[in-house]
PDB file of N, CA and C in Angstrom:
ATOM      1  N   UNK A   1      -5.607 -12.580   4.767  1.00  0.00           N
ATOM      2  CA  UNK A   1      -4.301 -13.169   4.551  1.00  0.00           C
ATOM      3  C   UNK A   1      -3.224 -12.576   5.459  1.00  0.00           C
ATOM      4  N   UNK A   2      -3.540 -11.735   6.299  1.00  0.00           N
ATOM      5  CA  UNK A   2      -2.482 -11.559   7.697  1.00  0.00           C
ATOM      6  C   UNK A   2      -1.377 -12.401   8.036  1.00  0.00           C
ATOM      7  N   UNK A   3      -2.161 -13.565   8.250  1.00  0.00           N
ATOM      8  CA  UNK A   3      -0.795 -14.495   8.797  1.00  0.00           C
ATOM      9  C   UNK A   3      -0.295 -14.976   7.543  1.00  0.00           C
ATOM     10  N   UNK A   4      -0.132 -14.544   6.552  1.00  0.00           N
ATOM     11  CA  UNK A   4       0.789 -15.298   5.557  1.00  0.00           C
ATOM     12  C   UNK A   4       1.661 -13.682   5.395  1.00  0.00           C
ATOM     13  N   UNK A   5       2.011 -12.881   6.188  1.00  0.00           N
ATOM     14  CA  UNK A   5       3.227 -12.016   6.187  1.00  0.00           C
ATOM     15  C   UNK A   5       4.346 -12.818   7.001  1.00  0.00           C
ATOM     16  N   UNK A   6       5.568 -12.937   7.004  1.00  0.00           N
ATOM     17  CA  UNK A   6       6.877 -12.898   8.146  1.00  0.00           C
ATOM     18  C   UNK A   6       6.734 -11.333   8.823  1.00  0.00           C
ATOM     19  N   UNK A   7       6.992 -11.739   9.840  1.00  0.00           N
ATOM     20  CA  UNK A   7       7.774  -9.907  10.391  1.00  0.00           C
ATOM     21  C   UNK A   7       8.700 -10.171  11.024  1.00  0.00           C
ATOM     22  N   UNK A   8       9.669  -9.044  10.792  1.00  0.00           N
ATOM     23  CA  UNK A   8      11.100  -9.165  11.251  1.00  0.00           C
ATOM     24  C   UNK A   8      11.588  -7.953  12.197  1.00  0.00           C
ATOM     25  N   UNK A   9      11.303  -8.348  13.711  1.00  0.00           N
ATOM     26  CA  UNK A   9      11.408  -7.180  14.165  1.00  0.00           C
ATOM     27  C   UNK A   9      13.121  -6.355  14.531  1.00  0.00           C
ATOM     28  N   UNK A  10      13.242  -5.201  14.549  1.00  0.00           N
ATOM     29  CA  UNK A  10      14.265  -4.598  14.630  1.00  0.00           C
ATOM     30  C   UNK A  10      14.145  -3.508  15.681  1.00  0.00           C
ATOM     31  N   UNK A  11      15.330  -2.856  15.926  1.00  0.00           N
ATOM     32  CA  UNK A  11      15.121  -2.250  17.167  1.00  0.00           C
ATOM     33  C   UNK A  11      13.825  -1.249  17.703  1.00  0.00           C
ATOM     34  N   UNK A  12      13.692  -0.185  16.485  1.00  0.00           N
ATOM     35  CA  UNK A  12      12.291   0.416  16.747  1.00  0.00           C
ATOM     36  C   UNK A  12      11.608   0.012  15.269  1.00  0.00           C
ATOM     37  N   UNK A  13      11.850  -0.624  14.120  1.00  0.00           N
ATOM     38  CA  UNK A  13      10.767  -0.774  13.020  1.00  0.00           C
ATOM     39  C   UNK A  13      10.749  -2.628  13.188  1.00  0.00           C
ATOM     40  N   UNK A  14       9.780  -2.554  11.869  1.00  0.00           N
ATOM     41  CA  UNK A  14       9.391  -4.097  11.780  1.00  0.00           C
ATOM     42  C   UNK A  14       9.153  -4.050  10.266  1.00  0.00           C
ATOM     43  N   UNK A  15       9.624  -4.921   9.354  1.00  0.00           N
ATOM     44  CA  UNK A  15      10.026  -5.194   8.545  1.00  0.00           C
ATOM     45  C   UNK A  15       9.012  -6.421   8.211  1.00  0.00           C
ATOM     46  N   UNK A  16       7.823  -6.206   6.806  1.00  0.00           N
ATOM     47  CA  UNK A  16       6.854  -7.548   6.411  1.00  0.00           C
ATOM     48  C   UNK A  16       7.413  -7.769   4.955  1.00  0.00           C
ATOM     49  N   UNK A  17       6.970  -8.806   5.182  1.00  0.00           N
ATOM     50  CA  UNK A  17       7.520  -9.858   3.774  1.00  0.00           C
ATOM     51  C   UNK A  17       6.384 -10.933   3.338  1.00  0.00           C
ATOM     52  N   UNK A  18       5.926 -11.361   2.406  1.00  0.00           N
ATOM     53  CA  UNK A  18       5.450 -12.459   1.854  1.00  0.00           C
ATOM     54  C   UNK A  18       5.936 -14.074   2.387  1.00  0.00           C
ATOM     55  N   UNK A  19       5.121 -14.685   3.186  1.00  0.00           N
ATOM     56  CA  UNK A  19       5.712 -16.382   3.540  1.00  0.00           C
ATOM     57  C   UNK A  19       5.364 -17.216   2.234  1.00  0.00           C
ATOM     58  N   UNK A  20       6.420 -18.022   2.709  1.00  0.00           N
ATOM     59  CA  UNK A  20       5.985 -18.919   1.689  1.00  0.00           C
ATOM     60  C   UNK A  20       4.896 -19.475   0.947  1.00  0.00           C
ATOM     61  N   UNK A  21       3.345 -20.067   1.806  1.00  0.00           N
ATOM     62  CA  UNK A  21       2.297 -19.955   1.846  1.00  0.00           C
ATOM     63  C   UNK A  21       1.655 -19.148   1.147  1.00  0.00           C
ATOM     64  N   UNK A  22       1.933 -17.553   1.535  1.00  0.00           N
ATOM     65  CA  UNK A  22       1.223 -17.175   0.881  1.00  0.00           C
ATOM     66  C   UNK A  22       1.556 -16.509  -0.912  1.00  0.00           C
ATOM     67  N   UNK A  23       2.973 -17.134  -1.174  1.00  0.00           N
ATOM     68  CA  UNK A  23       3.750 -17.174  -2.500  1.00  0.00           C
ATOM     69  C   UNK A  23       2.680 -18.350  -3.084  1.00  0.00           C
ATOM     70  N   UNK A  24       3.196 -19.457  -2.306  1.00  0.00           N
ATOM     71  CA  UNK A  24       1.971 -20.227  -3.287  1.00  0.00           C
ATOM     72  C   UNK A  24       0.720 -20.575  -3.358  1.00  0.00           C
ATOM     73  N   UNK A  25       0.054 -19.508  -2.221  1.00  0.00           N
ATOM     74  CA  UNK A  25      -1.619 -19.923  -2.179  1.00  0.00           C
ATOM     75  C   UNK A  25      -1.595 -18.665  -3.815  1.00  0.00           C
ATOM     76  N   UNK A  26      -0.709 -17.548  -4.143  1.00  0.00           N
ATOM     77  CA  UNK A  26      -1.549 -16.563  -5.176  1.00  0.00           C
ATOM     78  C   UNK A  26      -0.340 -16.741  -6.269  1.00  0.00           C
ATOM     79  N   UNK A  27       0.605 -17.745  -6.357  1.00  0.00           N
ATOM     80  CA  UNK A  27       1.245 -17.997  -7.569  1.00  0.00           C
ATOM     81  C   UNK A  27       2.153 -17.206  -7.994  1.00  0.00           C
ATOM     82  N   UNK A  28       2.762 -17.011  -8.964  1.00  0.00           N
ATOM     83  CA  UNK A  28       3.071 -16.130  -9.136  1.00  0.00           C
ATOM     84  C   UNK A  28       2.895 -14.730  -9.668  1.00  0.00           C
ATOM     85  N   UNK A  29       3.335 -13.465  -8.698  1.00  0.00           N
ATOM     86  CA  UNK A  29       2.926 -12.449  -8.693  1.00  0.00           C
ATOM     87  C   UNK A  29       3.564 -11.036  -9.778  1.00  0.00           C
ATOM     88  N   UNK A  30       2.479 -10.805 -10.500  1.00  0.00           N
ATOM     89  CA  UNK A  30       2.985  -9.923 -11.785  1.00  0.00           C
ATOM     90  C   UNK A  30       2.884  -8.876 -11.532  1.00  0.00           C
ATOM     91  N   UNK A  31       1.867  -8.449 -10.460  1.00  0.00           N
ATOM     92  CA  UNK A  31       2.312  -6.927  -9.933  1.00  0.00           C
ATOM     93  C   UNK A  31       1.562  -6.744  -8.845  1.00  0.00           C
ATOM     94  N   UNK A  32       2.265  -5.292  -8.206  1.00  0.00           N
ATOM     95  CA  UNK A  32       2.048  -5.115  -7.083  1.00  0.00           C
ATOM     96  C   UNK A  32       2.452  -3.759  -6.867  1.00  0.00           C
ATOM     97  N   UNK A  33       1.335  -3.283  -5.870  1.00  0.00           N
ATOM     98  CA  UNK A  33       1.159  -1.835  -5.636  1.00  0.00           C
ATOM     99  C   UNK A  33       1.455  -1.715  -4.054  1.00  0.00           C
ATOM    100  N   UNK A  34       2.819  -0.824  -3.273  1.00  0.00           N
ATOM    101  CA  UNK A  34       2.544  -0.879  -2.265  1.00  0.00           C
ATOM    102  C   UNK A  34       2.412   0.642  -1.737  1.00  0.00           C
ATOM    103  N   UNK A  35       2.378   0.749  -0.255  1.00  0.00           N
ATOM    104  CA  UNK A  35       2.259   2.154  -0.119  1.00  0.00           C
ATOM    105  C   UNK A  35       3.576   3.072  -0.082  1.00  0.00           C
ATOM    106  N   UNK A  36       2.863   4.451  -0.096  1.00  0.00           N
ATOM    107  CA  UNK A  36       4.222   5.652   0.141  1.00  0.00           C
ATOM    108  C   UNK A  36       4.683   5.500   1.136  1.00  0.00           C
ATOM    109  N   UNK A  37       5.681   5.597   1.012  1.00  0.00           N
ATOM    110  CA  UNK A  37       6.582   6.160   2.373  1.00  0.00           C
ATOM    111  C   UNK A  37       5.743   7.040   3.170  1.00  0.00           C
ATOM    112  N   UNK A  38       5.586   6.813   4.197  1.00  0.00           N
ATOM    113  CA  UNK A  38       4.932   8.081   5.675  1.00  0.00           C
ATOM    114  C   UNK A  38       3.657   7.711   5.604  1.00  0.00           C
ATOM    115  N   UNK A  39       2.871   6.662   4.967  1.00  0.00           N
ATOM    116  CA  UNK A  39       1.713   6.105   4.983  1.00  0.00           C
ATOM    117  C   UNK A  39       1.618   6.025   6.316  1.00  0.00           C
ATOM    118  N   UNK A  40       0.192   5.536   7.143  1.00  0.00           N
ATOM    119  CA  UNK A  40       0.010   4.954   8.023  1.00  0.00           C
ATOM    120  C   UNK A  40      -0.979   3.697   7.852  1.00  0.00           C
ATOM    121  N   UNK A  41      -0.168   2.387   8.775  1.00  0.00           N
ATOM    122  CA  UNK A  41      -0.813   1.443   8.409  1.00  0.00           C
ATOM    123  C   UNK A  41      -1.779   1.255   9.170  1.00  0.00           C
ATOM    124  N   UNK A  42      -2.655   0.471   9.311  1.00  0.00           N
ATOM    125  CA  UNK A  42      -3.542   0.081  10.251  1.00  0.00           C
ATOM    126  C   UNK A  42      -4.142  -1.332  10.426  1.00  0.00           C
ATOM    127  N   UNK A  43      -4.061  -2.242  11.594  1.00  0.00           N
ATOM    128  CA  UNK A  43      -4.064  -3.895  11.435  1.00  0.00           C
ATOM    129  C   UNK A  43      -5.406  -3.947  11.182  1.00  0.00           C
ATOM    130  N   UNK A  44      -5.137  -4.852  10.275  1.00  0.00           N
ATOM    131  CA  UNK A  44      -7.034  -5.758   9.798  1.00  0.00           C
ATOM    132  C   UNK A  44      -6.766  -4.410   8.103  1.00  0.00           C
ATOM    133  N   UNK A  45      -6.395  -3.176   7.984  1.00  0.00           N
ATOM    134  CA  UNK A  45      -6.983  -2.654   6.471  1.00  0.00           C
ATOM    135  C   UNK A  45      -5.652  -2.742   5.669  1.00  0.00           C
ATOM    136  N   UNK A  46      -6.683  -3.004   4.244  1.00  0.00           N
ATOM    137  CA  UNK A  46      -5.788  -3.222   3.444  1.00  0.00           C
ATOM    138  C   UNK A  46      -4.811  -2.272   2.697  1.00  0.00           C
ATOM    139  N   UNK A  47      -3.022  -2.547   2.880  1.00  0.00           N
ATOM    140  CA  UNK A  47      -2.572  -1.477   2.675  1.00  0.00           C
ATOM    141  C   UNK A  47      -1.577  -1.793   0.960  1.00  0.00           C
ATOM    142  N   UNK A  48      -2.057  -2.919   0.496  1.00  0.00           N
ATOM    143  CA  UNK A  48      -1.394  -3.667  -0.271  1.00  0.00           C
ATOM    144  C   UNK A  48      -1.921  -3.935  -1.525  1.00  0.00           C
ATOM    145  N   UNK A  49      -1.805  -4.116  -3.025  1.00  0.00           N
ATOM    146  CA  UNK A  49      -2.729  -4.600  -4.099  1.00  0.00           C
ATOM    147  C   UNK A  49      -1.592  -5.844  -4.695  1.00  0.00           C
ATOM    148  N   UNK A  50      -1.956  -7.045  -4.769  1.00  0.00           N
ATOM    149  CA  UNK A  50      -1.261  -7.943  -5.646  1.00  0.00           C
ATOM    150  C   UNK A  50      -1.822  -8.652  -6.646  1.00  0.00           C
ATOM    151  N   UNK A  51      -1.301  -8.831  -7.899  1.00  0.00           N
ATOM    152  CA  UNK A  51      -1.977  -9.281  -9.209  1.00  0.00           C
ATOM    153  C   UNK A  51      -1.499 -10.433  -9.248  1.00  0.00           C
ATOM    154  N   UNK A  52      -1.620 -11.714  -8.685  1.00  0.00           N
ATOM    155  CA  UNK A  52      -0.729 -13.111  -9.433  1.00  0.00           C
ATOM    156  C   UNK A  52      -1.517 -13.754 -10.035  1.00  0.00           C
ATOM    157  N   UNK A  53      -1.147 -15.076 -10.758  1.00  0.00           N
ATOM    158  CA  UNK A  53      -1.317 -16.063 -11.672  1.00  0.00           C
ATOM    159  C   UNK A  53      -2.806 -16.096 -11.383  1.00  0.00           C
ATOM    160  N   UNK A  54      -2.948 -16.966  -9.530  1.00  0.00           N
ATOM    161  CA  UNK A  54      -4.149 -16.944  -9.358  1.00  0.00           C
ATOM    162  C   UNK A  54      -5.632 -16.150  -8.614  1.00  0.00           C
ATOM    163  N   UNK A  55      -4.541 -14.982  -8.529  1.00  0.00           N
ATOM    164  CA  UNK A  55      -5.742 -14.247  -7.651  1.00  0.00           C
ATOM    165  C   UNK A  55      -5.625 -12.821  -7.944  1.00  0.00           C
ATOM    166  N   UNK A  56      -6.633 -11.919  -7.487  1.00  0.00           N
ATOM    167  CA  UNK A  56      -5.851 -10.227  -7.066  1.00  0.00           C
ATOM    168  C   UNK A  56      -6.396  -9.939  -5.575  1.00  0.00           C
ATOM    169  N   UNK A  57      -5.431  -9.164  -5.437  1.00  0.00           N
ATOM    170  CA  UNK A  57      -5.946  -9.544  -3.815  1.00  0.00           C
ATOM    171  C   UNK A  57      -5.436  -8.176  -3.358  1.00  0.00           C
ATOM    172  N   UNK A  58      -6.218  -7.487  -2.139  1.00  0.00           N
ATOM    173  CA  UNK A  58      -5.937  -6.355  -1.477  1.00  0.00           C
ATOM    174  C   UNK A  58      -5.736  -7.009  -0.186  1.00  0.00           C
ATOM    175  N   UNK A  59      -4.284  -6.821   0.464  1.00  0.00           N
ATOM    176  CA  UNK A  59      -3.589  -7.424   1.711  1.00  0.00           C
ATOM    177  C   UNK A  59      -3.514  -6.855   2.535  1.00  0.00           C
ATOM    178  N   UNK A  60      -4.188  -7.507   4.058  1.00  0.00           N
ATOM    179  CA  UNK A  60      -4.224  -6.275   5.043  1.00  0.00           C
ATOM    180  C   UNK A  60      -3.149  -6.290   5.578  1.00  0.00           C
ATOM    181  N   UNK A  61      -3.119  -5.051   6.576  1.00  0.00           N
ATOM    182  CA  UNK A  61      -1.718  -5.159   7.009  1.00  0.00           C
ATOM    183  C   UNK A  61      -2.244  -5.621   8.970  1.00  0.00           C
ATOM    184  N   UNK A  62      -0.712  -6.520   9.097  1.00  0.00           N
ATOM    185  CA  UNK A  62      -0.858  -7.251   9.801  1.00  0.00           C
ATOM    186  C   UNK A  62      -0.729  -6.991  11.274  1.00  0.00           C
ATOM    187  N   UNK A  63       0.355  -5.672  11.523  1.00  0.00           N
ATOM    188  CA  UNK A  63       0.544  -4.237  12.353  1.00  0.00           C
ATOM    189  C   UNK A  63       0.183  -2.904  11.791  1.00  0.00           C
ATOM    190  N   UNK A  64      -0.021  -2.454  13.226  1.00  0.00           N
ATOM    191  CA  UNK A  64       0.271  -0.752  12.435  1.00  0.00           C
ATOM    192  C   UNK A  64       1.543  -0.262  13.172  1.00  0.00           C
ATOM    193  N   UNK A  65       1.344   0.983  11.990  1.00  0.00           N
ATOM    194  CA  UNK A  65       2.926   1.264  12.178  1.00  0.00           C
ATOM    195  C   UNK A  65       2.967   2.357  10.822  1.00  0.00           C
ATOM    196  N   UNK A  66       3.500   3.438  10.576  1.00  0.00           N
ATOM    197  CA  UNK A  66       4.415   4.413   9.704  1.00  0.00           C
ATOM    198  C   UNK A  66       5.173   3.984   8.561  1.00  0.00           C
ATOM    199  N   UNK A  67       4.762   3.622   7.401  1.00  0.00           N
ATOM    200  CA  UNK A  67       5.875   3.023   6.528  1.00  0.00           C
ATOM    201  C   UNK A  67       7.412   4.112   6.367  1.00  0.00           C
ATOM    202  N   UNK A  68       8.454   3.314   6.340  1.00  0.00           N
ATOM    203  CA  UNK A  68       9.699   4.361   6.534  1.00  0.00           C
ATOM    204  C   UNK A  68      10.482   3.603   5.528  1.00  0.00           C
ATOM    205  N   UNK A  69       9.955   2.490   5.225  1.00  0.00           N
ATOM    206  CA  UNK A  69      11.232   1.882   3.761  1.00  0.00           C
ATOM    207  C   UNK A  69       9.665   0.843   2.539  1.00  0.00           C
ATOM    208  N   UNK A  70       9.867   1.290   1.480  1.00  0.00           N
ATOM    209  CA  UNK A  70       9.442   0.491   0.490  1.00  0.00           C
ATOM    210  C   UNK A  70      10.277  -0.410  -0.254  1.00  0.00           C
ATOM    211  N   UNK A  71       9.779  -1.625  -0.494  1.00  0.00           N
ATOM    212  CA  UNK A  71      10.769  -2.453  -1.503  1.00  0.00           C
ATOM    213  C   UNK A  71      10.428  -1.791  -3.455  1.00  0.00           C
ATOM    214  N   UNK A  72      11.001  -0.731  -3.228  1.00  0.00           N
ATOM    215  CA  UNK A  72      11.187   0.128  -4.344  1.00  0.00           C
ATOM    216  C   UNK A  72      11.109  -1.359  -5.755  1.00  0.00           C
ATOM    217  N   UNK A  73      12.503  -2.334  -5.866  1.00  0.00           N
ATOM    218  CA  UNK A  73      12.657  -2.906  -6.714  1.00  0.00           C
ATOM    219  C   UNK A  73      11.594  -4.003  -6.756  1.00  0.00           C
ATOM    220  N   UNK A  74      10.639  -4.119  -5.872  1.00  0.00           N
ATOM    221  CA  UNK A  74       9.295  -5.087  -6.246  1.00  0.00           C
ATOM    222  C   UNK A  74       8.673  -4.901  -7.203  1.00  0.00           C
ATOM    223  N   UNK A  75       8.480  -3.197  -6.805  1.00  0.00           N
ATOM    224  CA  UNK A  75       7.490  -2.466  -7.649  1.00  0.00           C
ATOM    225  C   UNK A  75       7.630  -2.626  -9.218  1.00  0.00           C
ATOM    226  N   UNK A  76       9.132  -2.556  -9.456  1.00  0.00           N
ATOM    227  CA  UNK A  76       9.635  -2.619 -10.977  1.00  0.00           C
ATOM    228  C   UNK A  76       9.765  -4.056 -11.431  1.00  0.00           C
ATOM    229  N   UNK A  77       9.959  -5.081 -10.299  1.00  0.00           N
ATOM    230  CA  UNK A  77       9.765  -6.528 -10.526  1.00  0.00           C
ATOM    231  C   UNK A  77       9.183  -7.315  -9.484  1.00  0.00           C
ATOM    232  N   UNK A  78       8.146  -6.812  -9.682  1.00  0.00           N
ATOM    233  CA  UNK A  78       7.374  -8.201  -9.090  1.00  0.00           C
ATOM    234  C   UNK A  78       7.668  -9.469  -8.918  1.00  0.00           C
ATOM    235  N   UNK A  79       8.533 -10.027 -10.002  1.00  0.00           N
ATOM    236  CA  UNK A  79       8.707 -11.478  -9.028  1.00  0.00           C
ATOM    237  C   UNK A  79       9.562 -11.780  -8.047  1.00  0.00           C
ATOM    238  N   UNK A  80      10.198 -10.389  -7.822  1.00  0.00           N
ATOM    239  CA  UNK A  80      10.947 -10.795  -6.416  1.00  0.00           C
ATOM    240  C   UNK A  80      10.261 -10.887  -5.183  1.00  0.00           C
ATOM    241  N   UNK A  81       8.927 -11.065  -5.306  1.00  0.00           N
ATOM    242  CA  UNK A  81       8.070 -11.176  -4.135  1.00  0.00           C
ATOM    243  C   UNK A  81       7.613 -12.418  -3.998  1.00  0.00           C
ATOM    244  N   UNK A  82       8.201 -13.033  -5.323  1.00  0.00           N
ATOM    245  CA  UNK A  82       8.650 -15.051  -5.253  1.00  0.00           C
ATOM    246  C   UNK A  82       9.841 -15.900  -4.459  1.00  0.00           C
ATOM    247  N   UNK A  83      10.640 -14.860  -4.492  1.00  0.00           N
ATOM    248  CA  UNK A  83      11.935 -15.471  -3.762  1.00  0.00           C
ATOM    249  C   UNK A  83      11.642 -15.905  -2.811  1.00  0.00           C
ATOM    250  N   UNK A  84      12.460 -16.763  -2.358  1.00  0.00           N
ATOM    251  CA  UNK A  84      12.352 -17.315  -0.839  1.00  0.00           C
ATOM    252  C   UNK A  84      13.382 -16.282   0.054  1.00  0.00           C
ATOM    253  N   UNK A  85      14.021 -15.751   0.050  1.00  0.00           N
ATOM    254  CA  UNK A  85      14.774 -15.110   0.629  1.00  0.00           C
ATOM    255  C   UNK A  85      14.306 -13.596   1.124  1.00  0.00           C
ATOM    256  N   UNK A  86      14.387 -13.704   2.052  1.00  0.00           N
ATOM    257  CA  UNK A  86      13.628 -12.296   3.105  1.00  0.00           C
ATOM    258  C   UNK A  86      14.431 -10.880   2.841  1.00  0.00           C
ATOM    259  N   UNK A  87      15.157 -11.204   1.875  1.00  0.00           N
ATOM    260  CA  UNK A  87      15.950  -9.882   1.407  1.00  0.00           C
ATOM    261  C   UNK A  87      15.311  -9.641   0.161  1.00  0.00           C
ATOM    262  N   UNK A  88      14.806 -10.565  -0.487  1.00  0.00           N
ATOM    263  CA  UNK A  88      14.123 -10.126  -1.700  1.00  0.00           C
ATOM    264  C   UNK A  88      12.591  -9.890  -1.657  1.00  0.00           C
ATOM    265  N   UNK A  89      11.637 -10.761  -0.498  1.00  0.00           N
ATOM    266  CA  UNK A  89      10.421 -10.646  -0.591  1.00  0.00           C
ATOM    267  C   UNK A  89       9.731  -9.991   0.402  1.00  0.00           C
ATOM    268  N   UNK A  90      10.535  -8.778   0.912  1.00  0.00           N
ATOM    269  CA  UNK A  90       9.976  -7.836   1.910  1.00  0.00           C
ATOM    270  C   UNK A  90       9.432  -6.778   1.063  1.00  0.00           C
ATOM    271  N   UNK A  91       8.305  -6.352   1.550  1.00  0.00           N
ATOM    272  CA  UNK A  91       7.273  -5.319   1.099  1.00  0.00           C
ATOM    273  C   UNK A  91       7.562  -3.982   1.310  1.00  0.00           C
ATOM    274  N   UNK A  92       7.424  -3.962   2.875  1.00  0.00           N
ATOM    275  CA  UNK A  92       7.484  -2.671   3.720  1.00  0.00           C
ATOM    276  C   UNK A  92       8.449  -3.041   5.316  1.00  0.00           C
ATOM    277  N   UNK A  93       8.988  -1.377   5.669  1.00  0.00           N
ATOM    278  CA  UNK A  93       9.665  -1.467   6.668  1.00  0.00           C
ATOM    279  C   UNK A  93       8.892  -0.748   7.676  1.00  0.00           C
ATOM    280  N   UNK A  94       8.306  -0.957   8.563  1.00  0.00           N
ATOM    281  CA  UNK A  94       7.332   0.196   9.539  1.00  0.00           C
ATOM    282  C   UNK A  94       7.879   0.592  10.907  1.00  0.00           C
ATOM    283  N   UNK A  95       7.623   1.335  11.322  1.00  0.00           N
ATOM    284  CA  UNK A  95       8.270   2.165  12.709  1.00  0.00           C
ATOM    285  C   UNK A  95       7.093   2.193  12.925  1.00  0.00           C
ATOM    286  N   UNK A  96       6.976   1.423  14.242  1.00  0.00           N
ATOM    287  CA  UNK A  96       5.626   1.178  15.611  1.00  0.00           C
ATOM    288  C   UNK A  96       5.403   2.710  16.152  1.00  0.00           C
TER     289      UNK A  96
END
């Protein structure tokens, strides 16, 4: 499920989020586990756990890169990883 992240690049990090697509290929999502801060990611392994309506799914990550920001308030509500809005359904912030 790679290509169902957005990335939003910024001057030295990159910023992933949930697309639309992949909001409604797994429904809605009741929880979700992401990584620590100072993790390292790696493209193609999975750095992600999501529980929705219709699936559970371990999400690879789509770059690598250093996690340096978590969406802290996902963690406590998961359905903001429903929103359509890229301020609410970003995961992780990574520095390349």
């Amino acid at each position: 499920m790679t290509a169902n992240f957005w990335q939003e690049k910024h001057q030295d990090t990159i910023t992933l989020g949930l697309t639309a697509d992949a909001q409604q290929t797994m429904g809605k999502i009741k929880f979700v586990a992401l990584p620590k801060i100072g993790t390292r990611l790696t493209v193609g392994r999975a750095f992600m756990n999501v529980e929705a309506e219709k699936t559970v799914l371990d999400l690879d990550a789509p770059v690598s890169g250093t996690v340096v920001t978590v969406n802290e308030a996902a963690i406590d509500d998961p359905s903001l990883l429903d929103e359509a809005a890229h301020s609410a359904n970003w995961v992780v912030t990574l520095k390349a």
